[in-house]
Every structure is written in structure tokens, then in C-alpha cells.
N, C-alpha and C. Protein backbone atom coordinates (compact mmCIF):
# COMPACT_ATOMS: atom_id res chain seq x y z
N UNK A 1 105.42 125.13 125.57
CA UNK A 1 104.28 124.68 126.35
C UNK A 1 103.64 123.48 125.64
N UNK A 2 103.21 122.42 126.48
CA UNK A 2 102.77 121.31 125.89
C UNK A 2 101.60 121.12 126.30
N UNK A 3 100.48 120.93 125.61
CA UNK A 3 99.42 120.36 126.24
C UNK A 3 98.88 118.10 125.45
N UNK A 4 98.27 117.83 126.49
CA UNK A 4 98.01 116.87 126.72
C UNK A 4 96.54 116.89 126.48
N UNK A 5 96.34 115.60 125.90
CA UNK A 5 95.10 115.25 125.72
C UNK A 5 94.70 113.58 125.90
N UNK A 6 93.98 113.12 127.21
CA UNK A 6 93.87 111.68 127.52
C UNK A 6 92.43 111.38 126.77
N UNK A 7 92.92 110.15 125.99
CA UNK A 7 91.39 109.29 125.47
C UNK A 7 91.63 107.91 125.35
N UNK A 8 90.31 107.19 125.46
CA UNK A 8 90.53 105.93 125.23
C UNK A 8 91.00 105.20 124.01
N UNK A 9 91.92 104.33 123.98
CA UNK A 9 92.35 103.74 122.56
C UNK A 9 91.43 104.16 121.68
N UNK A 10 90.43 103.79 121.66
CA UNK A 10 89.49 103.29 120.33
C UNK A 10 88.99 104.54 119.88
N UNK A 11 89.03 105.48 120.75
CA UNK A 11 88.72 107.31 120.30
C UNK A 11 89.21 107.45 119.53
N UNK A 12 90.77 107.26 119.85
CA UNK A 12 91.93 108.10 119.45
C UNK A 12 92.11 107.53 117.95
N UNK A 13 91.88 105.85 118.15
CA UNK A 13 91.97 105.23 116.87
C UNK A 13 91.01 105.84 115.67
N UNK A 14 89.90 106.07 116.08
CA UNK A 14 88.72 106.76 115.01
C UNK A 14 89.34 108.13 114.86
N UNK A 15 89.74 108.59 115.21
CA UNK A 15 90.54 110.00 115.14
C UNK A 15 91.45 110.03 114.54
N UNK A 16 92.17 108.59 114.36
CA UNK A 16 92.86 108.62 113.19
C UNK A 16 92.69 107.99 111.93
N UNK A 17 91.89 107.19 112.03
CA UNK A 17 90.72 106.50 111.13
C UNK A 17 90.12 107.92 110.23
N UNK A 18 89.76 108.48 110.72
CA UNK A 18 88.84 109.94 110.07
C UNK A 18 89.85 111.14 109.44
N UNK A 19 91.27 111.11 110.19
CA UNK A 19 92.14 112.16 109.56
C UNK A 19 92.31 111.29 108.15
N UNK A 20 92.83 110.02 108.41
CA UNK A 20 93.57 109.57 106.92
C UNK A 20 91.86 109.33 105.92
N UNK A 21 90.98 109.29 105.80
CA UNK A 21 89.88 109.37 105.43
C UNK A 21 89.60 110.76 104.73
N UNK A 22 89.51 111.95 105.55
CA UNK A 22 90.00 112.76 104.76
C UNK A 22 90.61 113.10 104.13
N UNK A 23 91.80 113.00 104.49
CA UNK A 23 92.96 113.41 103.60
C UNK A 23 92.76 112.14 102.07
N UNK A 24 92.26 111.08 102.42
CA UNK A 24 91.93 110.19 100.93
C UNK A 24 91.09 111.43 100.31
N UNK A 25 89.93 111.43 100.81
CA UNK A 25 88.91 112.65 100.18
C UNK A 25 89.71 113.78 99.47
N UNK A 26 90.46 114.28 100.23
CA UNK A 26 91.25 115.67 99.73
C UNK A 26 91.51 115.12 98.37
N UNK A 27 92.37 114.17 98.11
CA UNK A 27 93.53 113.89 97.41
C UNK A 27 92.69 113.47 96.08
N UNK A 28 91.29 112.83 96.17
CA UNK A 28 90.50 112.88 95.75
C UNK A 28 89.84 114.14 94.75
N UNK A 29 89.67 114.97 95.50
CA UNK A 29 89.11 116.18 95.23
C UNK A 29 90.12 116.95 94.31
N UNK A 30 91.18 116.58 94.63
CA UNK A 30 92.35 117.42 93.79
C UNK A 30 92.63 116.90 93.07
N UNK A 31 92.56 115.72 92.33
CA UNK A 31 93.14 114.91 91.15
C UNK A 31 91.91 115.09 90.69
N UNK A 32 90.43 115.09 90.82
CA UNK A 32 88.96 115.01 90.21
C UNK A 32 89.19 116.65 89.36
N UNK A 33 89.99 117.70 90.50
CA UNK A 33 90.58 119.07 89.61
C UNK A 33 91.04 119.01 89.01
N UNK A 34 92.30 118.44 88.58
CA UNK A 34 93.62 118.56 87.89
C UNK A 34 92.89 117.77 86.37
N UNK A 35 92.26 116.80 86.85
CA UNK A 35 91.56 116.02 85.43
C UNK A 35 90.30 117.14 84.89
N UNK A 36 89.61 117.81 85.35
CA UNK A 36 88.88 118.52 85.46
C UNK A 36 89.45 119.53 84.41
N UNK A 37 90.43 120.15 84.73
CA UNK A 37 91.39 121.32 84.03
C UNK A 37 92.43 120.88 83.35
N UNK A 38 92.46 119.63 82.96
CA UNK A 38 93.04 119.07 81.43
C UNK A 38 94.38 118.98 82.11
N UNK A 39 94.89 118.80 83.50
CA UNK A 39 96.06 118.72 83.77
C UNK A 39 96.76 117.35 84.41
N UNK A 40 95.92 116.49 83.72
CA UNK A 40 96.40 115.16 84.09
C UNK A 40 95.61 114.35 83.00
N UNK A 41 95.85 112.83 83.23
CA UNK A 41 95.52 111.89 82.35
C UNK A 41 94.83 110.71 82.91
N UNK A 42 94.09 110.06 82.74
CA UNK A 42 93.61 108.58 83.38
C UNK A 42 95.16 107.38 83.40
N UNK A 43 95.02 106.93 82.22
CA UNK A 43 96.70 106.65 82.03
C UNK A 43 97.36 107.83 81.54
N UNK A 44 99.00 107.12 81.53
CA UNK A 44 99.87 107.47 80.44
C UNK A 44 99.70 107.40 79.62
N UNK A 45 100.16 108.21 78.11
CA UNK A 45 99.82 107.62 76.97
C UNK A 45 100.99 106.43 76.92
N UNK A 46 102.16 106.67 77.75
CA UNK A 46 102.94 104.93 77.22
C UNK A 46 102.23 103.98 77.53
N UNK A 47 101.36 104.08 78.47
CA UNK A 47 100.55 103.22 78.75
C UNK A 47 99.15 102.50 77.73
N UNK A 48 98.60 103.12 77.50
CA UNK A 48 97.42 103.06 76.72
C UNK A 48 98.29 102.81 75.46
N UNK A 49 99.15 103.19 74.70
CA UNK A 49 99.60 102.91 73.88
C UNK A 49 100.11 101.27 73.81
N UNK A 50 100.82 100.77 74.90
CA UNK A 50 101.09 99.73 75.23
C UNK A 50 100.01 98.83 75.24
N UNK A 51 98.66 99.29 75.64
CA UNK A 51 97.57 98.27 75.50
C UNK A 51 96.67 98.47 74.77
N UNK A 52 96.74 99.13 73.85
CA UNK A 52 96.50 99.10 72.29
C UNK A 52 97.42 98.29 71.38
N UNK A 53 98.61 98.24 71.51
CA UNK A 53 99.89 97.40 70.87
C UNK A 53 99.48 95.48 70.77
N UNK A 54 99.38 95.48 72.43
CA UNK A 54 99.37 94.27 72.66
C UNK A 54 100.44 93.51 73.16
């Protein structure tokens, strides 16, 4: 069974404007955790190491 749903472009566009908006937020929220609970890093250390080196 399929249902249908008619809207004007510019609805539909903010409707998808607002899903990928969230989902930034989410992705947000879960890396702000993972750093939160020591399970990630700002850099790499090859990184930071590299720009400490020079």
C-alpha cells in the first residue's frame, strides 16, 4: 500500500532543509558524547604531532 502526499515545492524543500539539519544536530550530539567519554580526539595524534614538528 502506498500512500501519497501532495505539497508545494518550497514545503517539501524546507522538509528537507530541516531533516538534513537535524541529522547535522544528531551527529553533533554524538561526537560532543564520544569526546565527552574519552572516546575520540580533536585531532589525531599523527596529526598534532605533525604540527608540533613543523
Amino acid at each position: 500500500m502506498y500512500q501519497v502526499v501532495i505539497s508545494k515545492n518550497n514545503k517539501f524543500q524546507q522538509l528537507l532543509s530541516d531533516a538534513e539539519m537535524f541529522q547535522d544536530i544528531r551527529d553533533f550530539d554524538l561526537a560532543q558524547a564520544k569526546l565527552a567519554r574519552g572516546e575520540d580526539e580533536l585531532l589525531p595524534l599523527s596529526v598534532a604531532q605533525a604540527i608540533l614538528d613543523g
